[in-house]
Protein backbone atom coordinates (compact mmCIF):
# COMPACT_ATOMS: atom_id res chain seq x y z
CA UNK A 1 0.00 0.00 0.00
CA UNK A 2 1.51 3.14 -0.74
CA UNK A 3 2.62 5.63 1.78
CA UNK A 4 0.01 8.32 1.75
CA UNK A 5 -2.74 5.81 3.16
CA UNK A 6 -1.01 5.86 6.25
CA UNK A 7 1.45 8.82 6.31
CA UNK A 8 -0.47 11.02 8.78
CA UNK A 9 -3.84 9.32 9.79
CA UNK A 10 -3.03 8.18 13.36
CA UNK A 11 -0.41 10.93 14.35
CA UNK A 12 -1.10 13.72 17.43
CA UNK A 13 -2.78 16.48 16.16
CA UNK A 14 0.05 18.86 17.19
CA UNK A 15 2.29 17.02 15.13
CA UNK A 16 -0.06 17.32 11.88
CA UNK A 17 -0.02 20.97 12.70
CA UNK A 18 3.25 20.89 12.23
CA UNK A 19 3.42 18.64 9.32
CA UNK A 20 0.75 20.88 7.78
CA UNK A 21 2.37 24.09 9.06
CA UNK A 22 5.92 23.29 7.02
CA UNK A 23 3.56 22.30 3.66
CA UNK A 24 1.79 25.83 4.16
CA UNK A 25 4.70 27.71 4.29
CA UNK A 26 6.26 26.27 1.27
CA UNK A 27 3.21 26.99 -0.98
CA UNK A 28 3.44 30.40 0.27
CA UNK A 29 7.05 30.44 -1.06
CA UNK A 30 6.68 28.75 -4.33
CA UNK A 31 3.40 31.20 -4.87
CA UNK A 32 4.56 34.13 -4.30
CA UNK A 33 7.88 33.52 -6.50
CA UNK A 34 5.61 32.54 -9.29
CA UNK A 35 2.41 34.11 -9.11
CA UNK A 36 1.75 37.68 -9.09
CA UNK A 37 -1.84 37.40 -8.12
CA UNK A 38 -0.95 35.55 -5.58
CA UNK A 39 1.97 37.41 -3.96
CA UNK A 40 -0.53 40.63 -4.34
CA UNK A 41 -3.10 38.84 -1.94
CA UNK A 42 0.13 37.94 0.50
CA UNK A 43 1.36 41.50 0.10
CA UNK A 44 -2.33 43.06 0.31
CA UNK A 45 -2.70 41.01 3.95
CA UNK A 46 0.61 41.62 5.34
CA UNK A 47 1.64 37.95 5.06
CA UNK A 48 5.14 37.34 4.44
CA UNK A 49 6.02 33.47 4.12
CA UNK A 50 8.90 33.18 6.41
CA UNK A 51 7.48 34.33 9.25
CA UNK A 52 4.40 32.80 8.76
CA UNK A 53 2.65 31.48 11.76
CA UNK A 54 0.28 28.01 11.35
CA UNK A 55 -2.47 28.05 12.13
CA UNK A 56 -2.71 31.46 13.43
CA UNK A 57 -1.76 33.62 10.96
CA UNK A 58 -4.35 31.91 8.28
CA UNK A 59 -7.25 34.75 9.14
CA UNK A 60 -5.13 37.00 8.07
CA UNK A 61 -5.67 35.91 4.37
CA UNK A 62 -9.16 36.35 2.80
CA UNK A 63 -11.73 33.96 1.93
CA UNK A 64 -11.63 33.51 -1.86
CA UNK A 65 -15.22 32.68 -3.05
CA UNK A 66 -16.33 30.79 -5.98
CA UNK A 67 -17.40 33.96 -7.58
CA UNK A 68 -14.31 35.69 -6.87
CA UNK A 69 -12.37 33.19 -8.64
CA UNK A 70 -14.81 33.17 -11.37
CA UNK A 71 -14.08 36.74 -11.73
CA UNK A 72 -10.74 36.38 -11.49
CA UNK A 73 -10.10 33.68 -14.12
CA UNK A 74 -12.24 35.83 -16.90
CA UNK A 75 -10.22 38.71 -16.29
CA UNK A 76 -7.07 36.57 -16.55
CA UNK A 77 -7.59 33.26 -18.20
CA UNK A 78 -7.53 30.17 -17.65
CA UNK A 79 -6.65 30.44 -13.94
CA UNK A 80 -7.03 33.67 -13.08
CA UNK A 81 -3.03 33.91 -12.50
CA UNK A 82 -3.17 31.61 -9.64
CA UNK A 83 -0.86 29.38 -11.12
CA UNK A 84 3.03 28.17 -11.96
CA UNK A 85 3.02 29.51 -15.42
CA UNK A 86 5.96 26.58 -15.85
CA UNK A 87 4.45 24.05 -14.17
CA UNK A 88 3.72 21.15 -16.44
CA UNK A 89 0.04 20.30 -16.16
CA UNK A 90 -1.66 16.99 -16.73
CA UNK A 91 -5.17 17.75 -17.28
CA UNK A 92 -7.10 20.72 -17.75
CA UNK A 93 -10.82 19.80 -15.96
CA UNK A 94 -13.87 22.65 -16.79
CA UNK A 95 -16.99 23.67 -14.10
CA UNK A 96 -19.78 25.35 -14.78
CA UNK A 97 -18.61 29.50 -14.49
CA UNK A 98 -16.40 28.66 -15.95
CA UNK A 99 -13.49 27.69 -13.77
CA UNK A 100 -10.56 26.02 -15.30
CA UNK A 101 -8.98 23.58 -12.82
CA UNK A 102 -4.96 22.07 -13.70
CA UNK A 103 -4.26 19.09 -12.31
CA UNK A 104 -1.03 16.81 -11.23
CA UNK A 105 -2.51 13.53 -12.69
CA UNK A 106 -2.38 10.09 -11.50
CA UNK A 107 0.32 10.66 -8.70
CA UNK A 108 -2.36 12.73 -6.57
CA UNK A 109 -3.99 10.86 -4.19
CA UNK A 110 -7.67 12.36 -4.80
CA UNK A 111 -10.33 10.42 -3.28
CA UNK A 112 -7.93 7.39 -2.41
CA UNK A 113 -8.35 7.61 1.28
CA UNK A 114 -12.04 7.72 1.00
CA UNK A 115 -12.11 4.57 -1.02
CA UNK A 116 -10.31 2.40 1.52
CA UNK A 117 -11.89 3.95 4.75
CA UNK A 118 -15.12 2.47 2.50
CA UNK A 119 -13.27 -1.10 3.14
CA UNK A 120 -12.55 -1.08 -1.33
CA UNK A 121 -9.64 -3.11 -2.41
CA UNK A 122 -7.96 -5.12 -5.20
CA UNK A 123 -10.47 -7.64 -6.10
CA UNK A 124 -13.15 -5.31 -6.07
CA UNK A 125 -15.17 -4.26 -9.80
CA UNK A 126 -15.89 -0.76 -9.48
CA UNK A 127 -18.51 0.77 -11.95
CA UNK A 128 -18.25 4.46 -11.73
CA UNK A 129 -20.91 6.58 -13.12
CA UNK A 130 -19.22 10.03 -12.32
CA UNK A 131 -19.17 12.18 -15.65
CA UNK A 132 -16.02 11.71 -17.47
CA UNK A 133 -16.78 14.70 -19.82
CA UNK A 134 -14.86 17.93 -19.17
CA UNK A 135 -15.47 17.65 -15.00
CA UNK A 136 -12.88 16.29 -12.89
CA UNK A 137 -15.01 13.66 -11.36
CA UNK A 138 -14.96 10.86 -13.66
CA UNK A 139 -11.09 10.72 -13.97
CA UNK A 140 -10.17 11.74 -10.22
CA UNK A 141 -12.65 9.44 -8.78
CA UNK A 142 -11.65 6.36 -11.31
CA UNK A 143 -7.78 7.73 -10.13
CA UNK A 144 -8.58 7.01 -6.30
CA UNK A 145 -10.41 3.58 -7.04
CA UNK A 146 -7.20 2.71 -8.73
CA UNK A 147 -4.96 3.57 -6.66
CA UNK A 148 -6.83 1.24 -3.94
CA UNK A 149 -6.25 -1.35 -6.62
CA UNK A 150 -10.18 -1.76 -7.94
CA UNK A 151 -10.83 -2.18 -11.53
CA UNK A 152 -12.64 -0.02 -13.09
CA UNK A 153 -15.60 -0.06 -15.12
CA UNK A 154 -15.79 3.99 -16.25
CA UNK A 155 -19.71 3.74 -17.22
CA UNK A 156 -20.07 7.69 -16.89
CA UNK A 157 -23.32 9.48 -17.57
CA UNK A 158 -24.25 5.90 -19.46
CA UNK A 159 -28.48 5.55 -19.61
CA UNK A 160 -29.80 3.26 -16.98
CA UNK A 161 -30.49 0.50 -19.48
CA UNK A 162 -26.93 0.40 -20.46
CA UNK A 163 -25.62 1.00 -16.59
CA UNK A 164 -27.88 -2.36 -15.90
CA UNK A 165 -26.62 -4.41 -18.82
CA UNK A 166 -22.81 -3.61 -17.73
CA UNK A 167 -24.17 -4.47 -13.70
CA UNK A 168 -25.56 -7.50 -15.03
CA UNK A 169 -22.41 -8.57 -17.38
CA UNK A 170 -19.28 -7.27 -15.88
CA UNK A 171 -20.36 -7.81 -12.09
CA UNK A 172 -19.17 -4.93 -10.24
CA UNK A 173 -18.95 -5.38 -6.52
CA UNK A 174 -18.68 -1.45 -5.95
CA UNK A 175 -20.80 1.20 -7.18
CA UNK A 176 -19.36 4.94 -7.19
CA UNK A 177 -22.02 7.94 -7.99
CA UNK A 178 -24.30 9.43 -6.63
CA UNK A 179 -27.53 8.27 -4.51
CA UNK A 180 -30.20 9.51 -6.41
CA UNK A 181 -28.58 7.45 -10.24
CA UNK A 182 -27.93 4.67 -8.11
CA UNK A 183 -31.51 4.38 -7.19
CA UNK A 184 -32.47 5.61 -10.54
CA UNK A 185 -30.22 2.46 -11.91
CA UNK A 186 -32.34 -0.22 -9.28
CA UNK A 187 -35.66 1.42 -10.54
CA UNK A 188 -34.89 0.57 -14.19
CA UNK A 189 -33.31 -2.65 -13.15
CA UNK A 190 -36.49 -3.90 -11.67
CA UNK A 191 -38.77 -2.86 -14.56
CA UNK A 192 -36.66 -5.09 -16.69
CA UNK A 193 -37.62 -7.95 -13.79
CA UNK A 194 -33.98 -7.91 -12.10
CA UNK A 195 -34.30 -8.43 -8.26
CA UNK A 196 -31.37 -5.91 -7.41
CA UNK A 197 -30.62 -7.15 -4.01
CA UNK A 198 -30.03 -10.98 -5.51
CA UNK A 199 -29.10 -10.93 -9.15
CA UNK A 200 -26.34 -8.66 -8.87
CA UNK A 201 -22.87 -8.39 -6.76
CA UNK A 202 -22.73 -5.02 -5.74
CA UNK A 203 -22.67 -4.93 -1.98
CA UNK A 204 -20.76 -0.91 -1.01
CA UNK A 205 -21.32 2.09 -2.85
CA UNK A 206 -19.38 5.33 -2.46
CA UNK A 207 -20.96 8.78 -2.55
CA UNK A 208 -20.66 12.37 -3.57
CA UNK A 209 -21.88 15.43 -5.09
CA UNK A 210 -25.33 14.99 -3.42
CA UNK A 211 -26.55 14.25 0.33
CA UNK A 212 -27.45 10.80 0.97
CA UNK A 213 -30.51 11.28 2.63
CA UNK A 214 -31.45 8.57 5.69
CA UNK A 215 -34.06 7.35 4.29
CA UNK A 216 -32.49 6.22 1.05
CA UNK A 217 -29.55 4.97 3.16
CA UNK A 218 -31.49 2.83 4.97
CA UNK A 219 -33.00 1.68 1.68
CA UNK A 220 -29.66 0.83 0.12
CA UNK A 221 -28.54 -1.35 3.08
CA UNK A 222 -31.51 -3.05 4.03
CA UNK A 223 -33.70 -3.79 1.64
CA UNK A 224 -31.05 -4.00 -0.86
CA UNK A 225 -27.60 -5.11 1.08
CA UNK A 226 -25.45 -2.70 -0.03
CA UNK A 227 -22.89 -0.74 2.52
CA UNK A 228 -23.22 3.16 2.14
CA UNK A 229 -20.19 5.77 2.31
CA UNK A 230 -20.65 9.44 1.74
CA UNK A 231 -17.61 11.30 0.83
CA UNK A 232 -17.47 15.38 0.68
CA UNK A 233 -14.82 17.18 -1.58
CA UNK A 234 -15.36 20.54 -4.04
CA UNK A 235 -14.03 20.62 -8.03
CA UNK A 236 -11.79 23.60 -7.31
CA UNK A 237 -9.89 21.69 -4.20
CA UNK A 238 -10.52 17.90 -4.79
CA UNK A 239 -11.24 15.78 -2.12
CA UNK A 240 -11.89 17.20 1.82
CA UNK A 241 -13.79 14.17 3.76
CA UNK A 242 -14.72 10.75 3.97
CA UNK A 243 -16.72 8.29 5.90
CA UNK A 244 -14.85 5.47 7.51
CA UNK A 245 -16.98 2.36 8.59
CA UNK A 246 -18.55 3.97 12.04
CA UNK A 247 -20.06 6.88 9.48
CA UNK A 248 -20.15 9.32 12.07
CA UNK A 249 -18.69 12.10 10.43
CA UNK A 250 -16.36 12.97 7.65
CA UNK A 251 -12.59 12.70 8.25
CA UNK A 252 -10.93 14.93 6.60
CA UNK A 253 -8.07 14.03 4.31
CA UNK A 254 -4.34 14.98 4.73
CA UNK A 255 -4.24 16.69 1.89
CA UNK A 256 -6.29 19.87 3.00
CA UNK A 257 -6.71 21.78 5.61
CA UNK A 258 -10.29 22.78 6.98
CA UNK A 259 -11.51 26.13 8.98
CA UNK A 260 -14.88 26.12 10.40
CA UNK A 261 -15.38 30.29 9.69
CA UNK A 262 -17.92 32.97 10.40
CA UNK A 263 -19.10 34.00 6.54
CA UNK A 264 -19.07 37.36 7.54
CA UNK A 265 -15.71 37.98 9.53
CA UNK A 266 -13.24 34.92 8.24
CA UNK A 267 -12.35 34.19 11.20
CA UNK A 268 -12.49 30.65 12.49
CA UNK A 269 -15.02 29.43 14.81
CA UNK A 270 -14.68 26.62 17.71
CA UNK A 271 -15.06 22.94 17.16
CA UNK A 272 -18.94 22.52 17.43
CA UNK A 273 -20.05 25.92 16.39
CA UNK A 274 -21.67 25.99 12.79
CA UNK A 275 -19.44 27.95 10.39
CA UNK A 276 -18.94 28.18 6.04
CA UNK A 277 -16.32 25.55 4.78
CA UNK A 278 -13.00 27.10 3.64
CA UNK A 279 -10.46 24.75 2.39
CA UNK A 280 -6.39 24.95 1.84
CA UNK A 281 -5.17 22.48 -0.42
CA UNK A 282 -1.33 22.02 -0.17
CA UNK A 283 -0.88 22.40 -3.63
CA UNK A 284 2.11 23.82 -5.79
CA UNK A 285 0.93 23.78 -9.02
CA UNK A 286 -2.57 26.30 -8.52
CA UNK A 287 -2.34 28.28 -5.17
CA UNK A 288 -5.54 28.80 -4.04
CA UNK A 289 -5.52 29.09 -0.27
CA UNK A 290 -8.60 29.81 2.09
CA UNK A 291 -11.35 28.56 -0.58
CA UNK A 292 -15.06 29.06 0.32
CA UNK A 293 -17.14 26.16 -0.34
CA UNK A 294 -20.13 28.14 0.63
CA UNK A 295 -20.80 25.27 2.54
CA UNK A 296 -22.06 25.05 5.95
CA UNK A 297 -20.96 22.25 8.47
CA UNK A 298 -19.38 22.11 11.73
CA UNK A 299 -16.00 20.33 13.44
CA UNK A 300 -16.00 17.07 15.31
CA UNK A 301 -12.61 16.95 17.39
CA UNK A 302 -13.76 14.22 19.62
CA UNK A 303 -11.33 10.98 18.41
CA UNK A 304 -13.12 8.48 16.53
CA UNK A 305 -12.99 4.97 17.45
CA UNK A 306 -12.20 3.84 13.98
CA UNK A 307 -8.49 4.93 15.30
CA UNK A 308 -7.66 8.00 12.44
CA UNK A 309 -7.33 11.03 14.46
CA UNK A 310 -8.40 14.05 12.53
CA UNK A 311 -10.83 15.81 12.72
CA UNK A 312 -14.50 15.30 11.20
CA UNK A 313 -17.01 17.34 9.64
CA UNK A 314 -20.39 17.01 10.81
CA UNK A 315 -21.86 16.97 7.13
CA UNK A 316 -23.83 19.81 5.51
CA UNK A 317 -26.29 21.94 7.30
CA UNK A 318 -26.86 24.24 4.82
CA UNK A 319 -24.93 27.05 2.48
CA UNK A 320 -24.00 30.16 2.55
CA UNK A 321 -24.53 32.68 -0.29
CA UNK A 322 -26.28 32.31 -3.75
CA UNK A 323 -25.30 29.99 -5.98
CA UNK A 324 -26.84 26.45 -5.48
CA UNK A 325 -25.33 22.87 -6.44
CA UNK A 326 -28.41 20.68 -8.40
CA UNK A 327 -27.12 17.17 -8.89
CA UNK A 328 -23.21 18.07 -7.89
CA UNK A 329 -23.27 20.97 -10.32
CA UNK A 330 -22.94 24.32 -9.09
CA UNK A 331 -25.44 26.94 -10.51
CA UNK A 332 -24.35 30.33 -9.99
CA UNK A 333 -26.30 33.91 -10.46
CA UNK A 334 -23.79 34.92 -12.75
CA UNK A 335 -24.29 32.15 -14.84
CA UNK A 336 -27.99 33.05 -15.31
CA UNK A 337 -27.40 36.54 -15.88
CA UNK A 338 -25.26 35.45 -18.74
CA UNK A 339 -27.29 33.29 -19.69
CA UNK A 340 -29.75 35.84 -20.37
CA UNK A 341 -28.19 38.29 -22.42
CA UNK A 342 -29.35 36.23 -25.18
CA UNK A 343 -32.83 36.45 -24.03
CA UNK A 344 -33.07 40.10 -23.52
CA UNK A 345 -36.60 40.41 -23.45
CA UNK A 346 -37.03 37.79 -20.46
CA UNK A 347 -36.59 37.39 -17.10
CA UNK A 348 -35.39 33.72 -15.52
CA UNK A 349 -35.78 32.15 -11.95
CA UNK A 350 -34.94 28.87 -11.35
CA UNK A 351 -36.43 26.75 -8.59
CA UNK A 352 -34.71 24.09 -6.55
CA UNK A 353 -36.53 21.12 -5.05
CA UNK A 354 -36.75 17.41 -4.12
CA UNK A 355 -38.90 14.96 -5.45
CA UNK A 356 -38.24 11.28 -4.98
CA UNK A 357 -34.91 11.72 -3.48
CA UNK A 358 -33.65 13.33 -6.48
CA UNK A 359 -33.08 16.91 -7.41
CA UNK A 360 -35.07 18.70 -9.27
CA UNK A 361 -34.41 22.27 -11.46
CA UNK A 362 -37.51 24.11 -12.78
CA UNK A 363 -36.97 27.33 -14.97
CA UNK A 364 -39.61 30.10 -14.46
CA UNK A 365 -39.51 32.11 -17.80
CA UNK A 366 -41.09 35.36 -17.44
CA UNK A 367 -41.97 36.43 -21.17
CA UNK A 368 -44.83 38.64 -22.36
CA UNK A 369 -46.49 36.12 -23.93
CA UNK A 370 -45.54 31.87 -23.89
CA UNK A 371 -42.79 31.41 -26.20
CA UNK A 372 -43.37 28.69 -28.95
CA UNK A 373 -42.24 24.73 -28.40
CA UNK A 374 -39.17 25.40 -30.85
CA UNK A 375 -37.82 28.62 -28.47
CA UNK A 376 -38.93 26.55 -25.37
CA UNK A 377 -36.59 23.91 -26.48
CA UNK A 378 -33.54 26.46 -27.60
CA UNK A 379 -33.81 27.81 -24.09
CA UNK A 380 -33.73 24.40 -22.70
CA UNK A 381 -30.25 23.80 -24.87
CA UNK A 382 -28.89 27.23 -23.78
CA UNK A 383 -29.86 26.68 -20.27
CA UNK A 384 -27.57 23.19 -20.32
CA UNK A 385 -24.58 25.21 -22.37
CA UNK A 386 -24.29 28.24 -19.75
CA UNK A 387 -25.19 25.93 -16.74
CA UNK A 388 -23.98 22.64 -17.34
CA UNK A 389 -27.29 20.94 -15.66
CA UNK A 390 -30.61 20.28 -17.48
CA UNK A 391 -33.91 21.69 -16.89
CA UNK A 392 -36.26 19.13 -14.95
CA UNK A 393 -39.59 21.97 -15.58
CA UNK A 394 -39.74 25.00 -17.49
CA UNK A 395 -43.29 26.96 -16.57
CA UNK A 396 -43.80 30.66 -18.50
CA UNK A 397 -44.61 33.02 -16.15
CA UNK A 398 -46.42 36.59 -17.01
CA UNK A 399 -43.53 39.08 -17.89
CA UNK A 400 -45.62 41.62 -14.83
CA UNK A 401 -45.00 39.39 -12.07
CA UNK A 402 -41.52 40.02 -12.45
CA UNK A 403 -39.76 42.82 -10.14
CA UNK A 404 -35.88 43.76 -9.33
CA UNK A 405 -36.85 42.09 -6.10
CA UNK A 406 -37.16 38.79 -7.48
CA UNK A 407 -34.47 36.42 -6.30
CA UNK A 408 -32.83 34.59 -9.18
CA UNK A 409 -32.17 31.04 -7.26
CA UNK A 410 -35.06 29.77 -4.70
CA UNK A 411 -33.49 26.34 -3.38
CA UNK A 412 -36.96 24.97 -1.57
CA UNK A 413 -34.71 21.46 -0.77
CA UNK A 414 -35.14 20.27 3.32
CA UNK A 415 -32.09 18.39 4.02
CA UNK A 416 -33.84 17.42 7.68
């Protein structure tokens, strides 16, 4: 097993500070020699890399926001000069925004901790149904299943007739996606007279980009036999937590480090206390430090008795801000409102709910009068260019009920 598994997982948490502290500093050397963004944002906060103090001196630097970054990287593509303008990059991965995202490659250990707190191993068949196309999922999760020494089956955004036939042919024990396909994929299973639980090997599945909500875990594992893990990470940092087997909690990987802040001051909050998400990914190739998830969750520093001794998240409680995630895809205002200078003469809200476990997006069009099937289904195609996501239900709505006062996202989702 290689080294990372085990490098830090058990150690005190002083001496991870420490560990941490040295990897902090040297990103803040390497950045500010190569980026001029980035030595701006040291120089604009007073922070000078070799006298750095970790962790205290991390308030110091602001919270960089999705849109922020968003706004950076148009003003200076691709990356908003965040990055080693030498560095040789391995893949170039797109989200919705856009942000452009370089990554290392195969040697970093994304999602490879998560996998084997989840108990997967060599042996295992591994179907993963994370999009391959343009997002980092596909390839970073199919990386960490790897690395644990699964073989992968990379079924991607496959129909659930085709996901069954591969289930049904190529017998994966392990199924990596989301909740709400995975129960999509039984649904369609059974309608072809498939009894899920019996006729077919998989027995764990591994989570992300949506909640698994209790009720459909409890599903999963009884009724249909299958061990659930959740596991929590962002497209702009990679992976941030995982479930081991007590699933009490995310653990968060070595890789990052995690403050629990208040969204309005940046500064960090006490284990227990409900804060936004901000992530550090050691990272020398794209120095983003102090990333807002927009997330809300809170930290667990009680030890865990699965023996790792970092701290946990507590899951999601909520998020902070505008911009919404529908099926692991961010949707941001300034999306829509770019979305819309095509469609001058409209107005666009999009609504946010749950219906049979699975997310649902409905556009509210508000046009003088309905606009014809044809433009209907233009706007559907635009919507799914600018925003990545489809449209679930688009409803016209009178062109009068719309004011400046109008929010652009509603997300009506209870996560309870």
């Amino acid at each position: 097993m290689t080294a990372y598994f085990d490098e830090n997982e058990t150690q005190s948490v002083e001496d991870r500070q420490i560990h941490q502290g040295r990897r902090m500093r040297r990103m803040l050397r390497e950045g500010s020699e190569k980026s001029k963004r980035f030595k701006a944002i040291l120089d604009g906060a007073g922070v000078d890399p070799e006298t750095f103090r970790f962790p205290d001196d991390m308030a110091k630097l602001p919270v960089i926001s999705r849109e922020k970054l968003v706004e950076w990287e148009l003003a200076e593509p691709p990356y908003g000069g965040l990055d080693d303008p030498d560095a040789e990059i391995d893949r170039i991965f797109i989200s919705p925004g856009p942000v452009y995202e370089p990554h290392l490659g195969e040697d970093d250990p994304l999602w490879a901790r998560a996998y084997k707190a989840a108990g997967v191993q060599k042996g295992d068949i591994a179907l993963n149904a994370f999009s391959y196309h343009m997002v980092a999922a596909g390839l970073t999760f199919h990386n960490g299943l790897r690395k644990v020494g699964a073989t992968v089956i990379p079924s991607g955004a496959a129909g659930r007739e085709q996901q069954v036939q591969l289930i049904r042919d190529l017998k994966p024990t392990v199924f990596s996606g989301t909740p709400s396909f995975l129960m999509s994929i039984i649904e369609k299973a059974e309608e072809l007279n498939f009894r899920f639980g019996t006729d077919f090997r998989i027995k764990k599945a591994c989570f992300a980009a949506e909640p698994l909500l209790p009720n459909v875990r409890e599903t999963l594992e009884k009724k249909y036999g299958i061990d659930t893990y959740t596991m929590y990470g962002a497209t702009e940092v990679g992976d941030i937590g995982f479930e081991c087997g007590e699933k009490k909690g995310w653990h968060i990987c070595e890789e990052v480090y995690i403050e629990i802040v208040d969204p309005v001051t940046g500064q960090a909050v006490p284990p227990g206390e409900l804060g936004e998400i901000v992530v550090t990914r050691f990272n020398s190739l794209f120095f983003l430090v102090r990333f807002g998830t927009g997330d809300l969750s809170r930290l667990i520093a009680e030890s865990c008795p699965c023996g790792r001794s970092s701290y946990r998240l507590d899951g999601i409680a909520g998020r902070v801000g505008e911009a919404v995630k529908v099926r692991g895809l961010f949707v941001a205002p300034s999306q829509l409102r770019a979305l819309m200078k095509a469609w001058p003469e409209e107005a666009l809200q999009i609504l946010v709910d749950r219906e049979d476990d699975k997310d649902v997006l409905t556009a509210r069009l508000f046009c003088a009068t309905p606009l014809s099937e044809t433009l209907m289904e233009k706007f559907r195609k635009n919507f799914r260019e600018t925003c990545t996501v489809g449209i679930d239900k688009l409803e016209w709505v009178d062109k009068k009920e719309w004011n400046d006062q109008t929010p652009l996202i509603v997300d009506q989702r209870k996560w309870g």
